[in-house]
Protein backbone atom coordinates (compact mmCIF):
# COMPACT_ATOMS: atom_id res chain seq x y z
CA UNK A 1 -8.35 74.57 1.04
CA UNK A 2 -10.70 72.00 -0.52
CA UNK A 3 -10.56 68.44 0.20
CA UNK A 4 -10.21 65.92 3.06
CA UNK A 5 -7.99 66.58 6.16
CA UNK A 6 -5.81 64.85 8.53
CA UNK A 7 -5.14 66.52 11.65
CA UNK A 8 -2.36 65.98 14.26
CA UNK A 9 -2.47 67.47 17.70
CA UNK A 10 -0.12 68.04 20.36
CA UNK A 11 -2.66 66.39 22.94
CA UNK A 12 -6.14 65.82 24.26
CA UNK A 13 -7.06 69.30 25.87
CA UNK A 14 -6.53 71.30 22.14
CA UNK A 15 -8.03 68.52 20.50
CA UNK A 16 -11.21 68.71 22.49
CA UNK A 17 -11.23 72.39 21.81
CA UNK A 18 -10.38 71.46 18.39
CA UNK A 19 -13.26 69.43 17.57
CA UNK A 20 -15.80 71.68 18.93
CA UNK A 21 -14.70 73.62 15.93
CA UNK A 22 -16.54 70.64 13.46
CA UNK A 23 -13.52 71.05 10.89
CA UNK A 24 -14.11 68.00 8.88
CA UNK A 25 -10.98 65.05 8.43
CA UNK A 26 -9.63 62.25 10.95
CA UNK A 27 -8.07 63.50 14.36
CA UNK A 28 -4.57 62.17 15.30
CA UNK A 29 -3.43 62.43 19.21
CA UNK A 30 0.54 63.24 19.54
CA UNK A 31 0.73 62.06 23.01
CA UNK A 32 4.77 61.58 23.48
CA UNK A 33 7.52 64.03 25.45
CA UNK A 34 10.36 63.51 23.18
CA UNK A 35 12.22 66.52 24.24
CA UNK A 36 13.30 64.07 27.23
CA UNK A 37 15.47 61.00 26.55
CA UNK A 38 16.39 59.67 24.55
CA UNK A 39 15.55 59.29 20.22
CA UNK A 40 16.20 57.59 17.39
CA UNK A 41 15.45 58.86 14.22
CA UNK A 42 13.52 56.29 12.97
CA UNK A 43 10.18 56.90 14.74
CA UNK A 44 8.04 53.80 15.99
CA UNK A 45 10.87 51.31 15.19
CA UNK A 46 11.20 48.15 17.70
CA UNK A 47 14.57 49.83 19.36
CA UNK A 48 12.76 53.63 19.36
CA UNK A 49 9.94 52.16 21.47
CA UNK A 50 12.11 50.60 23.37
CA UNK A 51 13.82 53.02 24.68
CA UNK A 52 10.90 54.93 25.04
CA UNK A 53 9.09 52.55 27.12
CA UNK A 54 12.34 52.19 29.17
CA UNK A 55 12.89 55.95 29.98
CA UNK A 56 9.22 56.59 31.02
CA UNK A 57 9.24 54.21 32.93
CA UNK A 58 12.16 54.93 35.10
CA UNK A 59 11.29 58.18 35.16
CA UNK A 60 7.71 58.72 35.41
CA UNK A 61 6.13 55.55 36.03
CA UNK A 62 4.14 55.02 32.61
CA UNK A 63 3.58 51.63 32.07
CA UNK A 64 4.21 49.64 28.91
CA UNK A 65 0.10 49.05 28.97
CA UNK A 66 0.00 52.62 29.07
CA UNK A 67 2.34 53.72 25.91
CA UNK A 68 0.37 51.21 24.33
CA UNK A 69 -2.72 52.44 24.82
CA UNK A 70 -2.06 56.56 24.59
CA UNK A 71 0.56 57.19 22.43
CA UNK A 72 1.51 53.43 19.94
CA UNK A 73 -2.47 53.19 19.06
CA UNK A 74 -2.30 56.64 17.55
CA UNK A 75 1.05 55.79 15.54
CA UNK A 76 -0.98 52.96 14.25
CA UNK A 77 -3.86 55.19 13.67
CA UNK A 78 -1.87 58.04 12.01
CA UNK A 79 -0.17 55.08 9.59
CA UNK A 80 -3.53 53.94 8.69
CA UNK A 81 -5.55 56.80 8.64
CA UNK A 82 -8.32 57.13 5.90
CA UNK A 83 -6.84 59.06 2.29
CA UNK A 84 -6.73 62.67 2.73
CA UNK A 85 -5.71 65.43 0.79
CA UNK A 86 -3.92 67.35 3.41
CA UNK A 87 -2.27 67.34 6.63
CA UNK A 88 -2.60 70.06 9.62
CA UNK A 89 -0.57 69.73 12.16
CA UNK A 90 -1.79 71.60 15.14
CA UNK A 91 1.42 72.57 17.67
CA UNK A 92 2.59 74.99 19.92
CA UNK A 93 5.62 77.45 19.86
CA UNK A 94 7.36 75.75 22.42
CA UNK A 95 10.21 73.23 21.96
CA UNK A 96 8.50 70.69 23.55
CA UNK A 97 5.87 70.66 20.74
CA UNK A 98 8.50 71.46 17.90
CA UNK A 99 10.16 68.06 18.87
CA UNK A 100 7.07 66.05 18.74
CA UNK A 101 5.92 67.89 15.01
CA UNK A 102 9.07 66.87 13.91
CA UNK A 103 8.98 63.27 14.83
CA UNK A 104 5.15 63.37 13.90
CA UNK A 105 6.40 64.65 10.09
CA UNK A 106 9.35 61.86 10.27
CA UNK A 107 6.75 59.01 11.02
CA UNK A 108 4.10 60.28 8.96
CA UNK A 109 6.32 60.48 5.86
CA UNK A 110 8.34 57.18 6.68
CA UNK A 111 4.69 55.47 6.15
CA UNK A 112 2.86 57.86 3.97
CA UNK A 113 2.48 59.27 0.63
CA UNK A 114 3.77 62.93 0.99
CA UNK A 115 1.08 65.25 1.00
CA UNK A 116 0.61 69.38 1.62
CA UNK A 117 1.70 69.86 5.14
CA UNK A 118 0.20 72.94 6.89
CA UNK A 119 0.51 74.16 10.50
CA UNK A 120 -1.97 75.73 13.02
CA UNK A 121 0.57 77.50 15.70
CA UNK A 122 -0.06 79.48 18.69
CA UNK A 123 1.19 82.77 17.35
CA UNK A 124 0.03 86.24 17.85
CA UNK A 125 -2.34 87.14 14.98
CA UNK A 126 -3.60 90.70 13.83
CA UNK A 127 -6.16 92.00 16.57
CA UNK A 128 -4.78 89.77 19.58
CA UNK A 129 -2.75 91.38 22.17
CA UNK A 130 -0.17 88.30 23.28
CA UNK A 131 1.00 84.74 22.40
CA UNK A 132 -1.79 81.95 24.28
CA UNK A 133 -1.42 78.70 23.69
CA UNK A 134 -3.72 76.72 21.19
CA UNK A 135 -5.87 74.91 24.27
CA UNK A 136 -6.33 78.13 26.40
CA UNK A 137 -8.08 80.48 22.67
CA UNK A 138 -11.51 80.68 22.48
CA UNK A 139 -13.46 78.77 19.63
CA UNK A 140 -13.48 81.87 17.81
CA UNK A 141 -9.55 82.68 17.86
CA UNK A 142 -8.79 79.14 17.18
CA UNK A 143 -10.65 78.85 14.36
CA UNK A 144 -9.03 82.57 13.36
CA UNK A 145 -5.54 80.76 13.86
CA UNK A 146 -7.16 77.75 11.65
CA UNK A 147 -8.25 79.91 9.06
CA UNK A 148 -4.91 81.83 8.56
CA UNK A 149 -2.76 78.38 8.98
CA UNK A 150 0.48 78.23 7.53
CA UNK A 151 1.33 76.77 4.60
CA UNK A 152 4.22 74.73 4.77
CA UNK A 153 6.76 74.01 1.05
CA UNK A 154 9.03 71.27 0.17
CA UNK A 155 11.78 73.51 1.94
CA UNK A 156 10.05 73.54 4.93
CA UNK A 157 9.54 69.80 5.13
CA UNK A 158 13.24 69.03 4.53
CA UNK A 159 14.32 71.21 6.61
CA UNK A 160 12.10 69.69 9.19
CA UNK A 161 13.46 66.43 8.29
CA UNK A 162 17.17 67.22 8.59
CA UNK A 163 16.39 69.09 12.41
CA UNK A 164 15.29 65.00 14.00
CA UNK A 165 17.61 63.81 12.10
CA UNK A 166 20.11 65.71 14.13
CA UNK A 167 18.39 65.97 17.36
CA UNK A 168 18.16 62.17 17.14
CA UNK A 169 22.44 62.05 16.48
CA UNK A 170 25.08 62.51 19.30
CA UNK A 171 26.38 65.75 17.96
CA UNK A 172 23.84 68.12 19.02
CA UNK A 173 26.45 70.54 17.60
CA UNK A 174 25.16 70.42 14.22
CA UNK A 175 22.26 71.08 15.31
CA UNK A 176 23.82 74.32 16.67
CA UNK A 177 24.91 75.15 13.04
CA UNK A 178 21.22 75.25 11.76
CA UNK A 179 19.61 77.92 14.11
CA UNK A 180 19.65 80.38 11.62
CA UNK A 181 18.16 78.61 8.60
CA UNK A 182 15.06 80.37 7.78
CA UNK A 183 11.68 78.67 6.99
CA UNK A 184 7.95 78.95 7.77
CA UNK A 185 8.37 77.15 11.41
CA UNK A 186 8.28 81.00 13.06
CA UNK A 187 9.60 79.43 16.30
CA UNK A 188 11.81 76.55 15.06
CA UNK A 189 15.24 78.32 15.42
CA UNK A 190 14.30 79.62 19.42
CA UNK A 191 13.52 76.00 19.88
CA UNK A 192 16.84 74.70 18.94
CA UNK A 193 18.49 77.40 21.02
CA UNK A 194 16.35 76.25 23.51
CA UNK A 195 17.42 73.15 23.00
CA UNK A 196 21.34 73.95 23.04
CA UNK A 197 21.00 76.04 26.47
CA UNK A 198 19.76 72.53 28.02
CA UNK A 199 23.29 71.33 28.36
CA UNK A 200 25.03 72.28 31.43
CA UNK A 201 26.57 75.48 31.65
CA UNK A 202 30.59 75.43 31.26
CA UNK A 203 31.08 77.63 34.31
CA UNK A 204 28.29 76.29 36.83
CA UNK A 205 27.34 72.91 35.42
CA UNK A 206 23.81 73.98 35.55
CA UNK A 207 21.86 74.26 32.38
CA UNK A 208 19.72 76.68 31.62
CA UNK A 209 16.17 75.97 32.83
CA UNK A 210 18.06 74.85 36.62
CA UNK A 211 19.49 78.46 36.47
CA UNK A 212 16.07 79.85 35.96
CA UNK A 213 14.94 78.39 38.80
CA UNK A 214 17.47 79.47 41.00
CA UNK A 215 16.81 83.24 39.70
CA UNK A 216 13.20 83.19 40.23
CA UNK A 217 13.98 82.12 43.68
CA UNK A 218 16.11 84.89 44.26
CA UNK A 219 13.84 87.49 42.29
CA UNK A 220 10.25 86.13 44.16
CA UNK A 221 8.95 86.09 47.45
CA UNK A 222 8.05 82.12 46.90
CA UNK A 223 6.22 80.77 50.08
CA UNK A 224 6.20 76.92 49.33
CA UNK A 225 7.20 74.56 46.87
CA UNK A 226 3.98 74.48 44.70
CA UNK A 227 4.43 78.25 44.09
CA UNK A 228 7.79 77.47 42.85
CA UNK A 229 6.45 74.84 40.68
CA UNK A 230 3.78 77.58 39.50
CA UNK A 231 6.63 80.09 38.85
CA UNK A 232 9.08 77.95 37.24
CA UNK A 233 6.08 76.63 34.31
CA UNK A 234 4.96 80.17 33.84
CA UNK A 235 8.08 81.95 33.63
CA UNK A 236 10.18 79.10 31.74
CA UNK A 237 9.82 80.91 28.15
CA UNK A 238 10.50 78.64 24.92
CA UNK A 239 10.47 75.29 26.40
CA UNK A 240 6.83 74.22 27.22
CA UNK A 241 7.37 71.69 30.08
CA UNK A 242 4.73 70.03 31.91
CA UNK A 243 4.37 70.22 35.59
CA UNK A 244 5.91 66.51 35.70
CA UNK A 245 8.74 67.94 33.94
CA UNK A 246 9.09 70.47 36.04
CA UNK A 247 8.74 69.18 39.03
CA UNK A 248 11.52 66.41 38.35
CA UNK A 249 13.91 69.53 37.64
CA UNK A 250 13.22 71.32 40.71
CA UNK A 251 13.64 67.95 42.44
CA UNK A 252 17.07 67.94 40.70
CA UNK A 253 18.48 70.80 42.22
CA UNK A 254 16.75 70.53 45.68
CA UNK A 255 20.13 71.01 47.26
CA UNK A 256 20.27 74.73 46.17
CA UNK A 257 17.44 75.97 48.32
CA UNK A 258 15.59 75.67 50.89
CA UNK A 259 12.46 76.59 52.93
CA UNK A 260 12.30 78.15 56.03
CA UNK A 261 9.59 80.01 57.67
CA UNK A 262 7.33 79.68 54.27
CA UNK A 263 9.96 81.32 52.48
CA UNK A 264 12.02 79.28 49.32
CA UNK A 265 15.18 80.82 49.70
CA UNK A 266 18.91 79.93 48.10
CA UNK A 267 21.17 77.66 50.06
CA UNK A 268 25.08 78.39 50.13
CA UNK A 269 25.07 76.50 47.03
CA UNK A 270 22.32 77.98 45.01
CA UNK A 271 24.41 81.70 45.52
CA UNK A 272 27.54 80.09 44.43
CA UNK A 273 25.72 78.22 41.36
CA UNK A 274 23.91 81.18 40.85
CA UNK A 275 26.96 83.90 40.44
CA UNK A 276 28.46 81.37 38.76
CA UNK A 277 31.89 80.85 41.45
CA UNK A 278 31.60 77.49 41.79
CA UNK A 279 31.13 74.42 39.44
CA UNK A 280 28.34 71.96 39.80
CA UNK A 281 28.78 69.67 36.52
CA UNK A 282 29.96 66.78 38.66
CA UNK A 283 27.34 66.98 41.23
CA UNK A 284 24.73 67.38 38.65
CA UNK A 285 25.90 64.84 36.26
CA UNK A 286 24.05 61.59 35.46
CA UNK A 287 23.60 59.55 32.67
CA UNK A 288 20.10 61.70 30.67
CA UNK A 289 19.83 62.11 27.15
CA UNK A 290 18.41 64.80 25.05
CA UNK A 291 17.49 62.92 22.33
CA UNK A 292 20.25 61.15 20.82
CA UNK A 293 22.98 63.13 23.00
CA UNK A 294 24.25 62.55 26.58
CA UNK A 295 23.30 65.72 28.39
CA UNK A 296 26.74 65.44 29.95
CA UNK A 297 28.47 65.10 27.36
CA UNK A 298 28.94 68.27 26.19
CA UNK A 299 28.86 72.04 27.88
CA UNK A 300 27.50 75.04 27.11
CA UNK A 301 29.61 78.53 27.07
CA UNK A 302 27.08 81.01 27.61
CA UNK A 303 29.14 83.94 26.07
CA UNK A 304 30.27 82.63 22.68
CA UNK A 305 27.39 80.42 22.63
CA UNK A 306 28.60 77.20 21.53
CA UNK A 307 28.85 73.65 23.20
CA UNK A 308 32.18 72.46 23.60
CA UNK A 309 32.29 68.08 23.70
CA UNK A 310 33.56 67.00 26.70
């Protein structure tokens, strides 16, 4: 497509990759985890940043200097960035980059003039084997995944629009309702059921990702703690958490192993939560949000898949 681009990345390791491609147009750094926390759905407000700065903070020491510096400079840069004809937003398949394009579309058209929207994702094209993510392709295949972006229509862009909305409300069961609505985000509906299997389960009180854990533990012979990190990032399918994430997860549920003899095994407790005979919800519980939902607030029933409100 002809004309002047604005770019928006999901960080600084694809965008260095990114610019060794020369593609011409001003590069904007996404640098935010809003799949923790909490949101509101107007992005960059006073209150949004707010709680933003507060959560981080608590939770993994970023300073206010900090959020100023890495991610609030770039809002200001992406609501004053130079007139372009077109906007590529460069994300992964993962829900933790799905939440962050969404919230980069929100803010972008809250302060801009809507313009074409396409998307450079990390999925399998014609002549590649598997799924890698954007930062890890060569320059050649990320330029092939550049040159057969996606288009994104008016559909697509509402649609976007309406999923923060409701990911930003305390009734992530709407959000529920709109996993099967079809548009040209490939990934978008495994995100949000993703998203839903994040609340704790109804029978152990563990969600989803804790359970994985537990079941890698039991599958793997895991000899320390930083192999379990290792295995928990690589085998933790559609949700694209960081090792900080991670790491604050497996610290979440240190009660239901152990390690003895450089072995991670299962305690008592990580059996029972495992086979699912005994609940952990009020154990487990504290006060996190997902966005603009208490993660305790609501449970998930893994065999009719829905969340029931507490």
């Amino acid at each position: 497509m002809e004309g002047t681009a604005l770019h928006i990345t999901n960080g600084d390791e694809l965008t260095e990759e990114m610019l060794e491609l020369n593609l011409p147009g001003e590069v904007v750094i996404w640098r935010e985890m809003l799949c923790e926390g909490p949101t509101l759905q107007e992005v960059g407000s006073q209150e949004f940043l707010k709680q933003r700065k507060k959560f981080l903070k608590k939770i993994y020491g970023i300073s206010a200097e900090d959020y100023e510096e890495k991610f609030i400079s770039q809002l200001k840069k992406l609501k004053t960035a130079k007139d372009h004809d077109y906007v590529v937003l460069w994300f992964e398949f993962d829900l933790f980059c799905h939440i962050n394009m969404l919230a980069a579309i929100s803010y972008y058209l809250n302060h801009r003039e809507s313009k074409p929207f396409f998307l450079v994702c990390s999925k399998k094209l014609e002549g590649e084997k598997e799924q890698i993510p954007l930062s890890q392709l060569s320059s050649k295949q990320l330029l092939n995944h550049y040159e057969n972006r996606i288009a994104l229509n008016a559909d697509d862009i509402e649609i976007a629009l309406l999923i923060w909305e409701l990911y930003c409300s305390n009734n992530p069961m709407k959000l529920k309702q709109q996993i099967k609505t079809t548009s040209n985000f490939e990934y978008l509906s495994s995100c949000i059921r993703a998203h839903i299997e994040r609340f704790p389960n109804s029978e152990s009180g563990l969600n989803t990702l804790e359970q994985n854990v537990l079941k890698l533990i039991k599958k793997y012979e895991i000899t320390s703690l930083n192999q379990l990190l290792g295995y928990a990032l690589q085998y933790q399918g559609y949700y694209g958490y960081s090792d900080l994430q991670m790491q604050r997860l497996i610290d979440k549920i240190k009660d239901f192993f152990q390690v003895i003899n450089n072995r991670v095994s299962l305690t008592k407790k990580g059996e029972l939560a495992l086979e699912k005979k005994k609940n952990f919800y009020g154990e487990l519980k504290n006060e996190d949000y997902l966005g603009g939902a208490r993660m305790y607030d609501f449970l998930y029933d893994s065999e009719s898949h829905r969340l029931l409100k507490l």
